[in-house]
N, C-alpha and C. Protein backbone atom coordinates (compact mmCIF):
# COMPACT_ATOMS: atom_id res chain seq x y z
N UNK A 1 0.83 -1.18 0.00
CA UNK A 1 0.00 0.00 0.00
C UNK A 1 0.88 1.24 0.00
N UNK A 2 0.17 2.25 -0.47
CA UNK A 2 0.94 3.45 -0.57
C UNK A 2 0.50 4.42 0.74
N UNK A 3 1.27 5.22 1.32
CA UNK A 3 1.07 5.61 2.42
C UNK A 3 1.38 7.49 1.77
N UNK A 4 0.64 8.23 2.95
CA UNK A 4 1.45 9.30 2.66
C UNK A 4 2.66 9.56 3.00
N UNK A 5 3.39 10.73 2.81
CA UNK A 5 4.73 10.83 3.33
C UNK A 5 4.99 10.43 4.74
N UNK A 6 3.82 11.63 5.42
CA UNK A 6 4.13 11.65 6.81
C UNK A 6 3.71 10.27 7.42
N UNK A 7 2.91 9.61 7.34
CA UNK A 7 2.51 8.00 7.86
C UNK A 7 3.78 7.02 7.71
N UNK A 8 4.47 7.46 6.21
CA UNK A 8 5.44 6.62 5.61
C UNK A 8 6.79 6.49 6.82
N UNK A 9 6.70 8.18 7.20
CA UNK A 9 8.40 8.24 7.85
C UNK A 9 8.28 8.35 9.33
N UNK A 10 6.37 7.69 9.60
CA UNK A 10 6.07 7.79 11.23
C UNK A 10 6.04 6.07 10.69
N UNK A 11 5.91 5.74 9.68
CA UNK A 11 6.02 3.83 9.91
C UNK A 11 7.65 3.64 10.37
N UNK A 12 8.63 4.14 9.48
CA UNK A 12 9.99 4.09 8.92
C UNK A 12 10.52 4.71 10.38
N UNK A 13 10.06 5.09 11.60
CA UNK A 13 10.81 5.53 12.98
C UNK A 13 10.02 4.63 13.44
N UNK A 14 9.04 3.72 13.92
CA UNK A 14 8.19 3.08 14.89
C UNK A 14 9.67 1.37 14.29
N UNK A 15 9.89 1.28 13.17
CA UNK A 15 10.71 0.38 12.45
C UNK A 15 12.11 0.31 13.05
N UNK A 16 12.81 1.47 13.23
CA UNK A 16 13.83 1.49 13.53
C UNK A 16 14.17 2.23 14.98
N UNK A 17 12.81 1.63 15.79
CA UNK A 17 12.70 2.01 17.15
C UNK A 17 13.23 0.35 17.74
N UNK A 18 13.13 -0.63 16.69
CA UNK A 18 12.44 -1.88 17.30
C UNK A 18 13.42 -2.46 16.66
N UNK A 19 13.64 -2.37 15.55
CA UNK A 19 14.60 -3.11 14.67
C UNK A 19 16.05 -2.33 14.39
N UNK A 20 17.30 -3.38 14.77
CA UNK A 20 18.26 -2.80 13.76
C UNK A 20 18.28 -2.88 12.13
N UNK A 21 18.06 -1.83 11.83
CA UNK A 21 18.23 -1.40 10.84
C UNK A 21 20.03 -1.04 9.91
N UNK A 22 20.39 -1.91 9.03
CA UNK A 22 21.83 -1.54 8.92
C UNK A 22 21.46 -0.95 7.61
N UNK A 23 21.04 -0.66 6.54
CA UNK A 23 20.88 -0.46 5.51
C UNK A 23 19.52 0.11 4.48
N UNK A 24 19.51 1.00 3.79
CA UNK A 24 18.24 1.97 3.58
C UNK A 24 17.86 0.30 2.49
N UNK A 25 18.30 -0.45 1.67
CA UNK A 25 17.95 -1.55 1.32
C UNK A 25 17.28 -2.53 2.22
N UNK A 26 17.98 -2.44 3.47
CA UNK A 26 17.05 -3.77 4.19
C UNK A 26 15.80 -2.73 5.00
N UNK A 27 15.78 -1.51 5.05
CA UNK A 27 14.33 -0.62 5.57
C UNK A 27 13.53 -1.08 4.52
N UNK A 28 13.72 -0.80 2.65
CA UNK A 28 12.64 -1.03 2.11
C UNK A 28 12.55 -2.37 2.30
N UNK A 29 12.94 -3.05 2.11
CA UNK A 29 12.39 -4.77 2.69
C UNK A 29 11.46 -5.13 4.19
N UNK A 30 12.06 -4.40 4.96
CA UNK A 30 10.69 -4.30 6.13
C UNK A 30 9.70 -3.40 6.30
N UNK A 31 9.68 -2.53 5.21
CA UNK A 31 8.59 -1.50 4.41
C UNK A 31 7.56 -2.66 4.13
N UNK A 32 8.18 -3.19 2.95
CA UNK A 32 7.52 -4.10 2.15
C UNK A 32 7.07 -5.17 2.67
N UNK A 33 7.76 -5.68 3.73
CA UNK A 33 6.93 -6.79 4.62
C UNK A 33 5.43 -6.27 5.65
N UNK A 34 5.78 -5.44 5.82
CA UNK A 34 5.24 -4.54 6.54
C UNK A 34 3.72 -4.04 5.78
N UNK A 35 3.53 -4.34 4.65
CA UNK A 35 2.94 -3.82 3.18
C UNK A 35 2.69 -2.52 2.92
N UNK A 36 4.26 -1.76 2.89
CA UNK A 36 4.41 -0.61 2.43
C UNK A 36 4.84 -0.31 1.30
N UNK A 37 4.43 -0.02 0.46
CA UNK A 37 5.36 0.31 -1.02
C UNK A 37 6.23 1.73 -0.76
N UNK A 38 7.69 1.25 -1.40
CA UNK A 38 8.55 2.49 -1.35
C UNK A 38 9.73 1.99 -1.49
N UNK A 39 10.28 3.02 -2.44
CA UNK A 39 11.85 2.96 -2.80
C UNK A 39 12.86 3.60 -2.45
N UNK A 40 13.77 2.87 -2.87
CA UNK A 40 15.29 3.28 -1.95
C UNK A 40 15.28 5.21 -1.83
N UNK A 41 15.06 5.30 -3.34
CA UNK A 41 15.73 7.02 -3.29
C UNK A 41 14.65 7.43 -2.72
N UNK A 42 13.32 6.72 -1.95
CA UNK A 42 12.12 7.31 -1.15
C UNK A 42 12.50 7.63 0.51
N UNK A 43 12.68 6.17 0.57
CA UNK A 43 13.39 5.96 1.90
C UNK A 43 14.87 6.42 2.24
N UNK A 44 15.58 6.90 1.25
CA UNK A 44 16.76 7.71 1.45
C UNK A 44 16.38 9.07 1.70
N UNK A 45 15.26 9.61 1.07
CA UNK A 45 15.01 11.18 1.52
C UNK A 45 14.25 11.21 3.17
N UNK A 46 13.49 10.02 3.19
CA UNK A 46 12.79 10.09 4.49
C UNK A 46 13.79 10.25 5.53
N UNK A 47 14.93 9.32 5.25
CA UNK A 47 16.04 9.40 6.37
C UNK A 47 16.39 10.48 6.40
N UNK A 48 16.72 10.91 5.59
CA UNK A 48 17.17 12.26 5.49
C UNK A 48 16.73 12.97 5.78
N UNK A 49 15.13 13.34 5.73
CA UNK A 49 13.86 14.36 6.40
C UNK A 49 13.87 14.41 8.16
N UNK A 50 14.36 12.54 8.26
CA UNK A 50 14.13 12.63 8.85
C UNK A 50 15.26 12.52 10.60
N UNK A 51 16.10 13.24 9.82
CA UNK A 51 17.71 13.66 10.65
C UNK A 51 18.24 11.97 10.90
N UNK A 52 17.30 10.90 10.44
CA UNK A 52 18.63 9.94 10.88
C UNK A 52 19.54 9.49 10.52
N UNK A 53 20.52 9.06 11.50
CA UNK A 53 22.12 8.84 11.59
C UNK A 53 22.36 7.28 11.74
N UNK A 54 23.27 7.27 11.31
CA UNK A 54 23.60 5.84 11.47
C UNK A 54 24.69 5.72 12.69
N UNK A 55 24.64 5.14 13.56
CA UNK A 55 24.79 4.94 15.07
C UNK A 55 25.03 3.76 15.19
N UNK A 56 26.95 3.26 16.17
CA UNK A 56 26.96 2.20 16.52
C UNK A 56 25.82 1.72 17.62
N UNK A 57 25.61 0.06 17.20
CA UNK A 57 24.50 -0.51 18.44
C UNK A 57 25.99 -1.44 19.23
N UNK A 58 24.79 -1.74 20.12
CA UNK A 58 25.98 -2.65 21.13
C UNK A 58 26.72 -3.64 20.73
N UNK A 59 26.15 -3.78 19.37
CA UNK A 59 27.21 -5.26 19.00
C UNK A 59 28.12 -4.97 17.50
N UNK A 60 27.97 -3.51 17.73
CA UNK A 60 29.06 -3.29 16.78
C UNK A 60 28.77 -2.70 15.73
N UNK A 61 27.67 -2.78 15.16
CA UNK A 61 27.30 -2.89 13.74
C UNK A 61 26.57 -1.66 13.97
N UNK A 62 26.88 -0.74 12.66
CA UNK A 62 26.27 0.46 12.13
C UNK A 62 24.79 0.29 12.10
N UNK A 63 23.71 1.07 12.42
CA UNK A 63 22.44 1.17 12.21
C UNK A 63 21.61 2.27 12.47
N UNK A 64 20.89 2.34 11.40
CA UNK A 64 19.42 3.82 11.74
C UNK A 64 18.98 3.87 12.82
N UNK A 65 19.51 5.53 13.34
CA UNK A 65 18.47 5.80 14.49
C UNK A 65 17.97 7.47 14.22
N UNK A 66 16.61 7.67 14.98
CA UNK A 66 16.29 9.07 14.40
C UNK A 66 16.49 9.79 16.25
N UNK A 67 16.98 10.47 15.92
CA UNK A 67 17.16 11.44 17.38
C UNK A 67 16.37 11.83 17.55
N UNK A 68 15.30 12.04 18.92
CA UNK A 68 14.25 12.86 19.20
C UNK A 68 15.09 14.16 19.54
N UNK A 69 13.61 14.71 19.22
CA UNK A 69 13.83 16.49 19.56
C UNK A 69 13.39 16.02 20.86
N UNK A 70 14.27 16.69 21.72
CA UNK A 70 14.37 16.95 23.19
C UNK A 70 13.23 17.92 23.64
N UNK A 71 12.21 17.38 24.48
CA UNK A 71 11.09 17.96 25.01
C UNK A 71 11.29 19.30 25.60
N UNK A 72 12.16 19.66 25.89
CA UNK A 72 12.34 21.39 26.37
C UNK A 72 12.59 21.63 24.93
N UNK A 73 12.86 21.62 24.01
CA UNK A 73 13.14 22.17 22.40
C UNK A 73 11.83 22.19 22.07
N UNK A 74 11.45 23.77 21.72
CA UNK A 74 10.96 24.54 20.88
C UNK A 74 10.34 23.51 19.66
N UNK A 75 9.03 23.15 18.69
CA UNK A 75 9.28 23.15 17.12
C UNK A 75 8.63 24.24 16.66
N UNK A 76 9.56 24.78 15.46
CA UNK A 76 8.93 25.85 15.05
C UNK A 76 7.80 25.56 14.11
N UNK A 77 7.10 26.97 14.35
CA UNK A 77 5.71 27.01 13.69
C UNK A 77 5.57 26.21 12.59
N UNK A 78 6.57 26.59 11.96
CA UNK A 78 6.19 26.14 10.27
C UNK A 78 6.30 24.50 10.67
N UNK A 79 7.24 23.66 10.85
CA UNK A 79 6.80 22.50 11.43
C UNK A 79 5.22 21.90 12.22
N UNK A 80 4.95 22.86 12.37
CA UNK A 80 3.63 22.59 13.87
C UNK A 80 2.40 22.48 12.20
N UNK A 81 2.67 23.63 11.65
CA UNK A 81 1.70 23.86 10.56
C UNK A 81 2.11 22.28 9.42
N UNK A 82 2.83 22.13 8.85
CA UNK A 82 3.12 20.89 8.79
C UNK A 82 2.89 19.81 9.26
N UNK A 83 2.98 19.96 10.62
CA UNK A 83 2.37 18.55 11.10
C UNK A 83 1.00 18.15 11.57
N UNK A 84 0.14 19.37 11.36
CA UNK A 84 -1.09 19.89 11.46
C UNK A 84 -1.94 19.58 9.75
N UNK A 85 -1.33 19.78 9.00
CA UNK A 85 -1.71 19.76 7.52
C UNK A 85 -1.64 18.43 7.28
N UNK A 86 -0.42 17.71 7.96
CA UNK A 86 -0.50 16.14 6.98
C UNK A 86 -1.59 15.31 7.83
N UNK A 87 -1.60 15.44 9.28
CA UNK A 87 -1.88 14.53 10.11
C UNK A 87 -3.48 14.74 10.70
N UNK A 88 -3.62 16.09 10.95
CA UNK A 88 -5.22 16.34 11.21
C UNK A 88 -6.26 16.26 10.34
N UNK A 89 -7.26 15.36 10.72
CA UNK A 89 -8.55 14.90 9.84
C UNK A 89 -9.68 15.82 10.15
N UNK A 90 -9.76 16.10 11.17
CA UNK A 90 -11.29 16.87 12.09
C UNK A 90 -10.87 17.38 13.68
N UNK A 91 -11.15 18.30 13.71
CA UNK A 91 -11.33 19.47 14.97
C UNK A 91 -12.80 19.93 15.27
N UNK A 92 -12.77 19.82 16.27
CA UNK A 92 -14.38 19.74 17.10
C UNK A 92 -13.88 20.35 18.48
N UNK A 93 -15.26 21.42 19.22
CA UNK A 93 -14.80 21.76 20.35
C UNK A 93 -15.82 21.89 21.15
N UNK A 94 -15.58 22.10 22.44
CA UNK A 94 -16.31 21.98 23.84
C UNK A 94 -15.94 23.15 25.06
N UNK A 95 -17.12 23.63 24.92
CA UNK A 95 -16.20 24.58 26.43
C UNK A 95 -14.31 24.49 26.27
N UNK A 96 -13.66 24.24 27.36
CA UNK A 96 -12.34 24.65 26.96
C UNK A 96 -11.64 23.95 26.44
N UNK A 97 -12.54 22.38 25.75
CA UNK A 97 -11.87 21.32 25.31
C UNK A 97 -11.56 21.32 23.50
N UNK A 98 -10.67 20.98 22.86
CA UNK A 98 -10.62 20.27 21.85
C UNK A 98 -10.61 18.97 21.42
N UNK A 99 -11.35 18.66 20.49
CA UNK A 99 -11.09 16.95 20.29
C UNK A 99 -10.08 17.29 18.92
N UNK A 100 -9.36 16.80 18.63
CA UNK A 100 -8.79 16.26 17.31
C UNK A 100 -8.88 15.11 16.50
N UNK A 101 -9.04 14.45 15.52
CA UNK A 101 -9.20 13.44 15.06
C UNK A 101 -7.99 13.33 13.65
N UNK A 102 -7.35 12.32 13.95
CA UNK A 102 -5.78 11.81 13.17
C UNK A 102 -6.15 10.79 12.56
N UNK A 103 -5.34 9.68 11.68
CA UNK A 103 -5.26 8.83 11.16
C UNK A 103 -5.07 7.96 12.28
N UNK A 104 -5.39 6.30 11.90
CA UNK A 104 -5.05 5.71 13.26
C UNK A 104 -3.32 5.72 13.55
N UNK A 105 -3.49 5.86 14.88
CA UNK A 105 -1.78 5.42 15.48
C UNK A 105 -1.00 6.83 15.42
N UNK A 106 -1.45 7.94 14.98
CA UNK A 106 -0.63 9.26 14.75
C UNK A 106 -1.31 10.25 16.13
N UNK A 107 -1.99 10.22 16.79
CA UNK A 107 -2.44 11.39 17.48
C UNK A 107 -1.36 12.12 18.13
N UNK A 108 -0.20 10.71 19.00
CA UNK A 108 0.63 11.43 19.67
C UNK A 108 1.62 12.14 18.78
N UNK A 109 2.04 12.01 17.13
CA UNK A 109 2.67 13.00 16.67
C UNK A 109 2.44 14.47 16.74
N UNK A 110 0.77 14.38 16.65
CA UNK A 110 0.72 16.10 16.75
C UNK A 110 0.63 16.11 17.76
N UNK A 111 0.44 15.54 19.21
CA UNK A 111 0.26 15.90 20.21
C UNK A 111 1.33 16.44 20.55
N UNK A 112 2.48 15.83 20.63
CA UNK A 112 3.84 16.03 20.87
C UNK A 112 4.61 17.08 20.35
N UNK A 113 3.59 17.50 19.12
CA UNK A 113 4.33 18.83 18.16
C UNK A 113 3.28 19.92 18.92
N UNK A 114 2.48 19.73 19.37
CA UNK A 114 1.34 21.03 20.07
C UNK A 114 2.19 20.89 21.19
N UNK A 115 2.20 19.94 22.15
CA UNK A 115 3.07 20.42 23.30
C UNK A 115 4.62 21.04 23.61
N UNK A 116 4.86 20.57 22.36
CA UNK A 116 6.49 21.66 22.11
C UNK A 116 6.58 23.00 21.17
N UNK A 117 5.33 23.42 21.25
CA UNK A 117 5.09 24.37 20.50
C UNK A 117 4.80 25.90 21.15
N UNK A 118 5.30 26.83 21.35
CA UNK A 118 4.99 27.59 22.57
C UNK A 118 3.59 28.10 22.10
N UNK A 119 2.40 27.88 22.35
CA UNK A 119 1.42 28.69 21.87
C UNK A 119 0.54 28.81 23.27
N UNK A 120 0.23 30.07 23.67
CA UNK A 120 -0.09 30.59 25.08
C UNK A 120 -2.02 30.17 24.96
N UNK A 121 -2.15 30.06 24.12
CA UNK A 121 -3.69 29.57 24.39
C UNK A 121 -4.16 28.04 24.96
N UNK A 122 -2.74 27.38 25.08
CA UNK A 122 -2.87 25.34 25.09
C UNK A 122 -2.04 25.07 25.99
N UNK A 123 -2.92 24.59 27.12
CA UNK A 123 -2.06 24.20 28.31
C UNK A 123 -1.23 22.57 28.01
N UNK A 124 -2.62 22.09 27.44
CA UNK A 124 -1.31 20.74 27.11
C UNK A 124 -2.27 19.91 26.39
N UNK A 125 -1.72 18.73 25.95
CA UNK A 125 -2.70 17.39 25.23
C UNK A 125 -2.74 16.19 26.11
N UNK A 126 -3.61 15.46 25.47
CA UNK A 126 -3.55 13.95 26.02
C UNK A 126 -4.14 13.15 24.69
N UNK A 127 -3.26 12.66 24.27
CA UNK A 127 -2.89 11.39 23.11
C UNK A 127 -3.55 10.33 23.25
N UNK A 128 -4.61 9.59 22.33
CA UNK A 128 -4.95 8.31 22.38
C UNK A 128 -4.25 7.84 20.97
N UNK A 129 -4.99 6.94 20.37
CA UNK A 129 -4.46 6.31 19.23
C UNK A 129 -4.88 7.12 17.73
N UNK A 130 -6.27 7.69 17.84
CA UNK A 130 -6.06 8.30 16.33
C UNK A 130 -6.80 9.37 17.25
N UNK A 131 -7.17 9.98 18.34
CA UNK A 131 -7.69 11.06 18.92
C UNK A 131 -6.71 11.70 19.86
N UNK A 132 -6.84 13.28 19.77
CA UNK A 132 -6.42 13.66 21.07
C UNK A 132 -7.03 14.98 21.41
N UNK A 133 -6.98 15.24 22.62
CA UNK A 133 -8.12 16.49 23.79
C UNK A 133 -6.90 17.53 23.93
N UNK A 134 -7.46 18.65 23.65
CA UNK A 134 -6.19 19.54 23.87
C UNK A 134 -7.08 20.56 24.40
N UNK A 135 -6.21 21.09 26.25
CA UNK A 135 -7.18 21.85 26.87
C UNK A 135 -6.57 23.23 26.22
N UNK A 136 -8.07 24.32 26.59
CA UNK A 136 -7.48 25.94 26.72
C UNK A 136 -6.97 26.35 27.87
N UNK A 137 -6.54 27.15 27.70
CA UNK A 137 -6.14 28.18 29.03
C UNK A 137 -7.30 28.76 29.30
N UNK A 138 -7.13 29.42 30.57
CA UNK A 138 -8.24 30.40 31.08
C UNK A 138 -8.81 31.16 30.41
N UNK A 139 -9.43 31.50 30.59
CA UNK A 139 -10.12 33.03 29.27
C UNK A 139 -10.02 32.75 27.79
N UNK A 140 -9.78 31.47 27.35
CA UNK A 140 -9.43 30.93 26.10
C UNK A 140 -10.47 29.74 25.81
N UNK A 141 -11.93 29.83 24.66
CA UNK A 141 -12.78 28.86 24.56
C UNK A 141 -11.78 27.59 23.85
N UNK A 142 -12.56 26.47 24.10
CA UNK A 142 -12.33 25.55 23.24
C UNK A 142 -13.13 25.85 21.46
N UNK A 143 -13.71 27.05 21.46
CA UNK A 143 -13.84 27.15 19.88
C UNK A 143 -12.78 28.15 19.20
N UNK A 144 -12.02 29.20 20.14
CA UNK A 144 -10.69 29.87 19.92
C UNK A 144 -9.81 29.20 19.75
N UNK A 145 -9.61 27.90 19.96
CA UNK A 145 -8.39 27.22 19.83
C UNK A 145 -8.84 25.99 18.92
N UNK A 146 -9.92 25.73 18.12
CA UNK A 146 -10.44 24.94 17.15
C UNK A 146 -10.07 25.70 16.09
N UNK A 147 -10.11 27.23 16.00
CA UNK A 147 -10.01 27.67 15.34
C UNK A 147 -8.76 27.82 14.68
N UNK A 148 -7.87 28.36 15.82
CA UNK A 148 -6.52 28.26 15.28
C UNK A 148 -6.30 26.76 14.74
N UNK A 149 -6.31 25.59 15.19
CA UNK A 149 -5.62 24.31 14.83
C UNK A 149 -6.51 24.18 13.51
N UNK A 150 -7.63 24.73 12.98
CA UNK A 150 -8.30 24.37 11.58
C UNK A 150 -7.17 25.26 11.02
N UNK A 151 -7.22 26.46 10.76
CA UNK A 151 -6.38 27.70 10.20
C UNK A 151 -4.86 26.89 10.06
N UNK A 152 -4.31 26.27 10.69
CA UNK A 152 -3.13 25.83 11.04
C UNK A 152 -3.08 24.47 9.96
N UNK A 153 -3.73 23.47 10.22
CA UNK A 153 -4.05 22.48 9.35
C UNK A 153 -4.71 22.75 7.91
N UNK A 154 -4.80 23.66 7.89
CA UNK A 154 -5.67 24.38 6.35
C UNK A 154 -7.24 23.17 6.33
N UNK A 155 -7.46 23.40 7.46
CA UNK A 155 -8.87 22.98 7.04
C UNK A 155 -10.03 23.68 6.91
């Protein structure tokens, strides 16, 4: 199956969370087991998108790893808007609540990009599997902050 980008290079890190990975040849092979379609010069840009390095493991041997951004680190907007555009399906709101609705298995990506995001209206998220609740701040509705994350996601 064909995936979008962003699903592709959130499959291609959940892969090489779990697996050593020595080679962008043996990733598309557990792509493809996996039933992902995608090619080398695909999965060479993803690595590349997606800052990983090839890193000794304990037994010696070279292999893919993607560095997290460190939870006190900032992502900038244009990222947040990005990860808002590929990944958000539907925004719905409640008094000071947001619901979000993702593809399955992605919520905590944007969750994780809203909570490292300095934006003074969002105290924080809570991540399920393709949903997540993102409160307001005080004096801030949950339809002020639906608003921004539609605007943000171009929905």
């Amino acid at each position: 199956m064909r995936l979008s980008k962003a699903a592709r290079q959130h499959r291609i890190t959940q892969i090489l969370e779990r697996e050593a990975v020595t080679s962008q040849a043996h990733l598309v092979e557990l792509l493809a087991a996996a039933g992902v379609e995608a090619t080398q010069a695909t999965v060479s840009r993803d690595l590349e998108e997606l800052g990983a390095l090839k890193v000794r493991a304990a037994a010696g041997e070279a292999v893919y790893a993607v560095p997290e951004i460190p939870r006190e680190r900032s992502v900038p907007s244009d990222h947040l808007r990005r990860v808002l555009g590929e990944w958000v399906v539907d925004v719905a709101s409640s008094m000071n609540l947001v619901v979000v609705h993702t593809p399955p298995g992605s919520a905590h990506v944007v969750a994780s990009a809203l909570d490292r995001t300095p934006l003074p209206d969002i105290l924080g998220t809570v991540a399920g599997d393709d949903t997540l609740v993102v409160i307001a701040a005080d004096g801030v509705t949950g339809d002020d902050v639906a608003r921004l994350l539609r605007e943000l996601a171009g929905l």
